[in-house]
C-alpha atoms as a PDB file:
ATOM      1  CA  UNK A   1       0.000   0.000   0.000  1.00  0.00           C
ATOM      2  CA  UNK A   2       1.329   3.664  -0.695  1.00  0.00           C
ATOM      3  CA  UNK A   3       2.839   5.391   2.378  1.00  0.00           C
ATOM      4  CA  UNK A   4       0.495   7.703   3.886  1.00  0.00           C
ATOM      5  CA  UNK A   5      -3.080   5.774   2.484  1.00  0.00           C
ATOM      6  CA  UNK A   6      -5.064   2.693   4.458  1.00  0.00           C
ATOM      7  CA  UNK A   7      -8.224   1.861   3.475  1.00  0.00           C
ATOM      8  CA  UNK A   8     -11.111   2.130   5.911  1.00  0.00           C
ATOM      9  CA  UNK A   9     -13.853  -0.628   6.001  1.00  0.00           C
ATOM     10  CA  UNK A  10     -18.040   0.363   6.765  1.00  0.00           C
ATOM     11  CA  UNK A  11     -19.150  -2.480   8.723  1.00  0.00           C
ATOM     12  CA  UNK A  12     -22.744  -2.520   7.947  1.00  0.00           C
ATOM     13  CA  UNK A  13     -24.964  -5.484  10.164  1.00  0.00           C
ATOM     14  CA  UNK A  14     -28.545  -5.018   9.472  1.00  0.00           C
ATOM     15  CA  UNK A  15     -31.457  -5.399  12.128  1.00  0.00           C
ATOM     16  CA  UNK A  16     -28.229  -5.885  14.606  1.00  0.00           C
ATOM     17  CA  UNK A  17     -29.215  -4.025  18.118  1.00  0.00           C
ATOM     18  CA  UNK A  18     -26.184  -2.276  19.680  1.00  0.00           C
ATOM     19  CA  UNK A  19     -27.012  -3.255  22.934  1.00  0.00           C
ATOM     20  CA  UNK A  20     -26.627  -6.707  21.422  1.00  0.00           C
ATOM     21  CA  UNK A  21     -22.303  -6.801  20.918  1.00  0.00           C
ATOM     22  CA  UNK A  22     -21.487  -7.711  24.235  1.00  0.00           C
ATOM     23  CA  UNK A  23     -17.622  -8.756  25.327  1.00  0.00           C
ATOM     24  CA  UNK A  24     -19.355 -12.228  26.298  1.00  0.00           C
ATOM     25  CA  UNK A  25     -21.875 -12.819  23.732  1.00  0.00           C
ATOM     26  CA  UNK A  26     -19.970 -11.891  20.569  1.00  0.00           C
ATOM     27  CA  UNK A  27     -16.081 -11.097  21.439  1.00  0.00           C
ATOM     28  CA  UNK A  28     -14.886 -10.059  18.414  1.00  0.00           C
ATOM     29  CA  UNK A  29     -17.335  -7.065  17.362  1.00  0.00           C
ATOM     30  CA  UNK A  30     -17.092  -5.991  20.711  1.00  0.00           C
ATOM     31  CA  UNK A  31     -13.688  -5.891  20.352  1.00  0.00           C
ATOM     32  CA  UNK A  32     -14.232  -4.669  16.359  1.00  0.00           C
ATOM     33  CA  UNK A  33     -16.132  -1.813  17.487  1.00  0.00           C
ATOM     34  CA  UNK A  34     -13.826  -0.537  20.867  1.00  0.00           C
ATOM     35  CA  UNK A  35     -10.722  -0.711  18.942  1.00  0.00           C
ATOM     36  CA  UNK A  36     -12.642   1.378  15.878  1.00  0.00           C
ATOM     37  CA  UNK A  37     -15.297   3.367  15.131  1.00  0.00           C
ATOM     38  CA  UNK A  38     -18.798   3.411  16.519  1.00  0.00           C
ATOM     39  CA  UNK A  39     -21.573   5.221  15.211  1.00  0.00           C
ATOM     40  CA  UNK A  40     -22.679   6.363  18.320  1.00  0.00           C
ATOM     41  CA  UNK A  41     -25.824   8.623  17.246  1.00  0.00           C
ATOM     42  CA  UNK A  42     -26.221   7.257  13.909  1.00  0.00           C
ATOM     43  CA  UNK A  43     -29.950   7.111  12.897  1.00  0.00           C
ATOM     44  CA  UNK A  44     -31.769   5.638   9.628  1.00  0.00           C
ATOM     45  CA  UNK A  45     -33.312   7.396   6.828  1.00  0.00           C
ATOM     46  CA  UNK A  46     -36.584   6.335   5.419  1.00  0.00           C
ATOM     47  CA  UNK A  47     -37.446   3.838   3.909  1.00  0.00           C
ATOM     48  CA  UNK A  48     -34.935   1.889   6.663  1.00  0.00           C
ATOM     49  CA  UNK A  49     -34.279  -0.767   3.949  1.00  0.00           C
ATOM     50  CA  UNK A  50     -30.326  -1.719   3.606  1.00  0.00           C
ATOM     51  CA  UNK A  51     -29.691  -0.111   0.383  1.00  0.00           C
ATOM     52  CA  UNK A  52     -30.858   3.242   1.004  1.00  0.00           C
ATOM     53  CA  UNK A  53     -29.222   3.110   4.275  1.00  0.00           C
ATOM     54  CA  UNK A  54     -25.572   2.149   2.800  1.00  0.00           C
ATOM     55  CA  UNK A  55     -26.323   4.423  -0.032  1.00  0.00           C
ATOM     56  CA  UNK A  56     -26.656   7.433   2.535  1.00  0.00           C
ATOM     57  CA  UNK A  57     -24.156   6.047   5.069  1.00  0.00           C
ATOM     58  CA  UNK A  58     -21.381   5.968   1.978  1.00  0.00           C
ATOM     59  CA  UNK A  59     -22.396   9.118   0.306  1.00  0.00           C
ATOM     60  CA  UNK A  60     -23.790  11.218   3.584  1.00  0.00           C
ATOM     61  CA  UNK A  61     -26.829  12.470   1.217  1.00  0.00           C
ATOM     62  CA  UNK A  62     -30.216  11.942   1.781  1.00  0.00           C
ATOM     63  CA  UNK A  63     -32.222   9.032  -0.462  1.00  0.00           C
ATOM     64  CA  UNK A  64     -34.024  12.313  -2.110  1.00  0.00           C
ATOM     65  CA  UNK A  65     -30.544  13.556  -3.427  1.00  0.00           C
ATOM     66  CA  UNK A  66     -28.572   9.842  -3.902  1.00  0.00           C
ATOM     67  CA  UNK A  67     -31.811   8.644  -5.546  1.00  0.00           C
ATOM     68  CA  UNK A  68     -31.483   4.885  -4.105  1.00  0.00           C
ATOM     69  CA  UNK A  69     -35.515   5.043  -2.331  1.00  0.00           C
ATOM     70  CA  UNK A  70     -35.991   1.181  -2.146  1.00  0.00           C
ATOM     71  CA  UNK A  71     -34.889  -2.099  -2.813  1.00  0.00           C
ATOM     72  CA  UNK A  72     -35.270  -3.540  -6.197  1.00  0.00           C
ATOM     73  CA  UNK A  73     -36.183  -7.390  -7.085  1.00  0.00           C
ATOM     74  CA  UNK A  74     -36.593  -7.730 -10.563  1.00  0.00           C
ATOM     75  CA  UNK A  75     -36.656 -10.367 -13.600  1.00  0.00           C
ATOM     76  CA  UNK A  76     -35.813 -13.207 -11.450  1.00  0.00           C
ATOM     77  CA  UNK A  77     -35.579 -16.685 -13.732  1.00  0.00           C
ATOM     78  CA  UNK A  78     -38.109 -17.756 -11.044  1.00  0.00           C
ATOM     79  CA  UNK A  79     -39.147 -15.731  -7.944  1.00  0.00           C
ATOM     80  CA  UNK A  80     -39.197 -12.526  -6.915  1.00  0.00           C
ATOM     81  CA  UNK A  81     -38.658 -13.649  -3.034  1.00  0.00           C
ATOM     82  CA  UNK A  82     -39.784 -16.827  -1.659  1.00  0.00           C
ATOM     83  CA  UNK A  83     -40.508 -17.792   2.282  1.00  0.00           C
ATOM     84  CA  UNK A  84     -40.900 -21.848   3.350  1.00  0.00           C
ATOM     85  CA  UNK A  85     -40.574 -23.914   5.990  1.00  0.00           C
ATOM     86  CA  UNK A  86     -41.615 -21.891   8.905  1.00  0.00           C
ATOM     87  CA  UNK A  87     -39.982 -18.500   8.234  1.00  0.00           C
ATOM     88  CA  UNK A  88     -40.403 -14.973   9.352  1.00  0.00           C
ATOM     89  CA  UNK A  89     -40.443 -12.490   6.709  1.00  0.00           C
ATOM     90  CA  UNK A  90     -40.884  -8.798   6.785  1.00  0.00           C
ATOM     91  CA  UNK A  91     -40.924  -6.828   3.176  1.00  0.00           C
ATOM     92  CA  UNK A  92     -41.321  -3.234   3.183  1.00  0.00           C
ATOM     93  CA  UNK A  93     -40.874  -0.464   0.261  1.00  0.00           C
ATOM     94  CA  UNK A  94     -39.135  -2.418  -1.797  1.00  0.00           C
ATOM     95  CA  UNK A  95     -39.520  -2.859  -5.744  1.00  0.00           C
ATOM     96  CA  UNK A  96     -40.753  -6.257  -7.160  1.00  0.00           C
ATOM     97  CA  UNK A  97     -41.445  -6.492 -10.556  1.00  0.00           C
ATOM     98  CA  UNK A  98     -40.948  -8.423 -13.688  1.00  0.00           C
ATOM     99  CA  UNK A  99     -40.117 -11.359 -12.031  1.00  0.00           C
ATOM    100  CA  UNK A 100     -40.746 -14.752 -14.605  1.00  0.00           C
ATOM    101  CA  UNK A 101     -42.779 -16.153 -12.238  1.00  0.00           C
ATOM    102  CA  UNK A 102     -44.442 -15.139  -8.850  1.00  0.00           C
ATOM    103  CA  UNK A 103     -43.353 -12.161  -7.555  1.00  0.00           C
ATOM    104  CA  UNK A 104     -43.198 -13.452  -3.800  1.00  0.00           C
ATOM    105  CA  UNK A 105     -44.377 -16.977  -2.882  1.00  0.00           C
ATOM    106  CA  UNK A 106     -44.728 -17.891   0.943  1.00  0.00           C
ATOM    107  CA  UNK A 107     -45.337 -21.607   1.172  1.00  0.00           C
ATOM    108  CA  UNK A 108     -44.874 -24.558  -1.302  1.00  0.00           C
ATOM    109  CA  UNK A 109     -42.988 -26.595   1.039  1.00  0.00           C
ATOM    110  CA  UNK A 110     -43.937 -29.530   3.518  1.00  0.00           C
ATOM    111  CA  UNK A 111     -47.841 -29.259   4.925  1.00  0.00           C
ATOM    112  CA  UNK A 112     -48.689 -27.428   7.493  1.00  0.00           C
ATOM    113  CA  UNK A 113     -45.986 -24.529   7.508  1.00  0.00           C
ATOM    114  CA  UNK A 114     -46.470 -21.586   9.451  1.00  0.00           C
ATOM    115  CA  UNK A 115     -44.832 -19.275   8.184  1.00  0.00           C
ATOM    116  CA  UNK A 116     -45.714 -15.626   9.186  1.00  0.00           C
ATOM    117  CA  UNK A 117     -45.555 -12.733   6.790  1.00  0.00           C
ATOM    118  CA  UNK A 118     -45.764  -8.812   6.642  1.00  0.00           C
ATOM    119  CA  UNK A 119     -45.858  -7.288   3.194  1.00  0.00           C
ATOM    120  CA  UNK A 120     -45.916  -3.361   3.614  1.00  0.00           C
ATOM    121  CA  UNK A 121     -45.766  -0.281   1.357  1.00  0.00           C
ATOM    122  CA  UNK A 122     -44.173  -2.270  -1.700  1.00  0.00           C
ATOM    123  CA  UNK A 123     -44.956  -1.624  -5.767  1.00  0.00           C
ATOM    124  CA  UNK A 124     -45.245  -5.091  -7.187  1.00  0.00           C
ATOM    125  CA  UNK A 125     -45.657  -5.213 -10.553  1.00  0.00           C
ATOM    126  CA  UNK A 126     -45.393  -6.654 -14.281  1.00  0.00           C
ATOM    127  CA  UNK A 127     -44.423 -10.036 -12.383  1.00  0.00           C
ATOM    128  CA  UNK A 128     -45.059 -13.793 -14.275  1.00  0.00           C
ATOM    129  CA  UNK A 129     -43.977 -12.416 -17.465  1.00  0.00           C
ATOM    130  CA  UNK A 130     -43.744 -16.458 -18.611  1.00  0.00           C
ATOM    131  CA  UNK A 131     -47.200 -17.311 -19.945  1.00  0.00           C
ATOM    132  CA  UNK A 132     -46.142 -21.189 -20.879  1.00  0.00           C
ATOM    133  CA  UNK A 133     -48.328 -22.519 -18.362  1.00  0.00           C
ATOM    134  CA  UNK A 134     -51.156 -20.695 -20.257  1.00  0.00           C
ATOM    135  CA  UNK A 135     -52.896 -18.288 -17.462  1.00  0.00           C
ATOM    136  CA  UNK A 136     -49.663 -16.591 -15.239  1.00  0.00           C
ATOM    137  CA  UNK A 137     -48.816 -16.046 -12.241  1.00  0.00           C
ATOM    138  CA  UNK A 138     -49.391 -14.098  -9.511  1.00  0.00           C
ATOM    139  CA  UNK A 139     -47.834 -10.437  -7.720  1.00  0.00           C
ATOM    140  CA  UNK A 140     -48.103 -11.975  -4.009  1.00  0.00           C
ATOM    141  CA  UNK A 141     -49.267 -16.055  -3.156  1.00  0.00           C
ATOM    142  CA  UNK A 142     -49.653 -17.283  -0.577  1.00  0.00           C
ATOM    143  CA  UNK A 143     -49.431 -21.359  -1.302  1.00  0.00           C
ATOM    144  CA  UNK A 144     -52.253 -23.747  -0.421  1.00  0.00           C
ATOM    145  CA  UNK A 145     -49.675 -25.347   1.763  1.00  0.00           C
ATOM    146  CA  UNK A 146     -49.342 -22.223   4.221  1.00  0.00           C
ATOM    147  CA  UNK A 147     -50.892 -22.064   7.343  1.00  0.00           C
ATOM    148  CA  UNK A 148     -49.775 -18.978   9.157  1.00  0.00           C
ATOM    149  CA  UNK A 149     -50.842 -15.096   9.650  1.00  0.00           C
ATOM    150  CA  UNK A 150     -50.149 -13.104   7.124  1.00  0.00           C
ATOM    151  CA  UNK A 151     -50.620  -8.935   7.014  1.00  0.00           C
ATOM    152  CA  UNK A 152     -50.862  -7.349   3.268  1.00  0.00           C
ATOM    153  CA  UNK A 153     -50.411  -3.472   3.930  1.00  0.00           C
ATOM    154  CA  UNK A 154     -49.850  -0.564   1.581  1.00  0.00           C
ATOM    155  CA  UNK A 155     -48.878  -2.071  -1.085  1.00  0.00           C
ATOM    156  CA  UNK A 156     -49.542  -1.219  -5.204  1.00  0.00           C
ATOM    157  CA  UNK A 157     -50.068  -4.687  -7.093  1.00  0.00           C
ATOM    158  CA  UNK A 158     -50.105  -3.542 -10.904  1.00  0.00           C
ATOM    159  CA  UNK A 159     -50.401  -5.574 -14.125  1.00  0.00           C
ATOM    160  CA  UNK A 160     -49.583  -9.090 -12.454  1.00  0.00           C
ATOM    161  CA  UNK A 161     -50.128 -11.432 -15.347  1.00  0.00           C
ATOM    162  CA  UNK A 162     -52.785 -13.617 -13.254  1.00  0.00           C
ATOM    163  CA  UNK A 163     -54.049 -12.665  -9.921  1.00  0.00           C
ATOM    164  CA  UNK A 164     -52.621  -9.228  -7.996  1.00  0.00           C
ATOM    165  CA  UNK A 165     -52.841 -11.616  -4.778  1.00  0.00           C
ATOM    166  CA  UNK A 166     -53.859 -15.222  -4.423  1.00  0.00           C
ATOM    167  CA  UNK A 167     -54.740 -16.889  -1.226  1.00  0.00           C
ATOM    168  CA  UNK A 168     -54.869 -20.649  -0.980  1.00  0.00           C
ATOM    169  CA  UNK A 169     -54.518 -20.602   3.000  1.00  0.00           C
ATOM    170  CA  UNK A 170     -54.387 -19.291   6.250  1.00  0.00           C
ATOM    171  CA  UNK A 171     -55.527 -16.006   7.674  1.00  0.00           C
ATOM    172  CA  UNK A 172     -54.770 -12.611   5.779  1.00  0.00           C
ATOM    173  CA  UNK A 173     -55.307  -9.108   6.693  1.00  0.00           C
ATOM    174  CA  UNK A 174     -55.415  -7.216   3.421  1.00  0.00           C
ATOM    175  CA  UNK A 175     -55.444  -3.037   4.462  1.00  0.00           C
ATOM    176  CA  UNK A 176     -55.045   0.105   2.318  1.00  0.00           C
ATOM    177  CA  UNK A 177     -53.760  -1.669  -1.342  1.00  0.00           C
ATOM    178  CA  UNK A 178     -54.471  -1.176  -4.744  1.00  0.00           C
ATOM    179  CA  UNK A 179     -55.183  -3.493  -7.009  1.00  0.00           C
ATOM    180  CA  UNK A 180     -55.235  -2.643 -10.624  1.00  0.00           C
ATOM    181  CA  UNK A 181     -54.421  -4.144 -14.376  1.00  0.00           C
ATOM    182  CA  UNK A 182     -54.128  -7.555 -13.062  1.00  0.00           C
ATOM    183  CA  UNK A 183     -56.295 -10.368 -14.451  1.00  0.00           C
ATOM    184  CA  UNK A 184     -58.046 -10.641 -10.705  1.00  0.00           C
ATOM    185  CA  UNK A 185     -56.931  -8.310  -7.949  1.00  0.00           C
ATOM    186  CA  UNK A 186     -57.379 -11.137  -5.226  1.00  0.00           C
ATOM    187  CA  UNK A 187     -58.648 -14.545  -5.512  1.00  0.00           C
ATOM    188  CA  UNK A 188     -59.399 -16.427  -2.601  1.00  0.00           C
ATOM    189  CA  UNK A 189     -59.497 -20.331  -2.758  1.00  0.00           C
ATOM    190  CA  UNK A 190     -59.797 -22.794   0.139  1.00  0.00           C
ATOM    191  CA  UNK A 191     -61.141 -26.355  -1.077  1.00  0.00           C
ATOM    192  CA  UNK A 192     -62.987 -28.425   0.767  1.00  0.00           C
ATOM    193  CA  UNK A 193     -61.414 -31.610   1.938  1.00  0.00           C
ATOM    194  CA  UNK A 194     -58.497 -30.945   3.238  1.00  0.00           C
ATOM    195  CA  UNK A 195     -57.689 -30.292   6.812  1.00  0.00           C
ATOM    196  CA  UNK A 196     -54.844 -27.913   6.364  1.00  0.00           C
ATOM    197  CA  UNK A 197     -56.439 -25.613   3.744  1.00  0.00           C
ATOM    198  CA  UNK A 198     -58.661 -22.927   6.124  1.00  0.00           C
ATOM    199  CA  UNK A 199     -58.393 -19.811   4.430  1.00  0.00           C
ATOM    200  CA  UNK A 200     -59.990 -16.417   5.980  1.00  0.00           C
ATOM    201  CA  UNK A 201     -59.507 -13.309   4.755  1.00  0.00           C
ATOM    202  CA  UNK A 202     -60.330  -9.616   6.005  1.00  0.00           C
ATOM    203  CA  UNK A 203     -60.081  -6.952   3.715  1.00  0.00           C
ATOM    204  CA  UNK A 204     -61.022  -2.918   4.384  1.00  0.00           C
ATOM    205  CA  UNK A 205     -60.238   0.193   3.182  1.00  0.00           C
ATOM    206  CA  UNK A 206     -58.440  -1.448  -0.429  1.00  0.00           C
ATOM    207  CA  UNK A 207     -59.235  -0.918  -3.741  1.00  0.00           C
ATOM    208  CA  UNK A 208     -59.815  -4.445  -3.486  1.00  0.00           C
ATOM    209  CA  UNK A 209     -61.983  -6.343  -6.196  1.00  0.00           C
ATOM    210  CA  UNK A 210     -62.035  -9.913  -4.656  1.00  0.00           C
ATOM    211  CA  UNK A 211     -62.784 -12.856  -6.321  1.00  0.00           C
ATOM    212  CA  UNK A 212     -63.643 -16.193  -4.629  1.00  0.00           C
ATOM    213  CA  UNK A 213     -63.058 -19.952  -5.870  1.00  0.00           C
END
């Protein structure tokens, strides 16, 4: 390295509590962050998503003048985002669009999974853009195989090739979306005959048109 430079490394862990680096519970940040620099006062910007947070952490602008205002997920082979097996996923202002298939799917594994979701304040959009299977896919499902709470919040599901949202199972709070240029903005289905497929779903102030199976 040239005399007189040294390079300097952000250490960026998101969702990570400061109160949580402890000298007995993790050593070596705690040992990381009293031998460099802390960020003492630091606060987010909004959205608090991680790249509009490193964006204004590396430049020092705000996401109005670095122009980085959300995550973006987009033409995916397959999914958008996808949630199994008994996950907990949050997903807030972030971009989803053009994705080849669904734009997020939460189930599809084993029976019975319980995963938990909260979808809030995202613009998904344009997603199964493969028609092979001859009717599309959908902005936001959630799988016949997923029995958990879900809450849909905020969120602008736009010219999905099938349904804006599809529902299959478990319990869904659907508040404050818009629905529009999608072949159906929400279809609910929940066939009889099978124990693990009990599908309710509460829907209010949405430009919601809902269509059940």
């Amino acid at each position: 390295m040239p005399a007189g430079k040294r390079f300097v490394i952000v250490f960026v862990v998101d969702g990570l509590r400061p109160d949580a680096i402890t000298a007995e519970d993790t050593p070596t940040l705690y040992r990381l962050r009293a031998e460099g620099v802390d960020f003492t006062n630091s606060h987010a910007v909004f959205p608090t998503v991680t790249r509009v947070n490193a964006a204004t952490i590396a430049t020092g602008a705000q996401p109005g003048t670095h122009g980085i205002v959300g995550n973006q997920i987009h033409d995916n082979n397959r999914f958008g985002i996808i949630a199994i097996n008994d996950s907990r996923l949050h997903v807030t202002a972030n971009t989803i669009v053009t994705n080849r298939l669904n734009g997020i799917l939460i189930g599809g594994g084993p029976p019975n999974d319980t995963t938990t979701t909260q979808i809030n304040g995202n613009w998904i959009a344009g997603n199964g853009v493969d028609l092979q299977n001859g009717i599309g896919y959908n902005g936001l499902e959630y799988y016949i195989s997923c029995v958990g709470t879900h809450t849909v919040n905020g969120n602008t599901f736009d010219s999905n090739s099938l349904n804006g949202m599809f529902i299959g199972s478990g319990t869904v709070t659907i508040m404050n979306n818009v629905f529009r240029n999608n072949t159906n903005g929400i279809t609910v289905s929940a066939e009889s005959g099978s124990s693990s497929r009990q599908c309710s779903c509460f829907c209010w102030a949405s430009e919601c048109p809902l269509s059940p199976w």
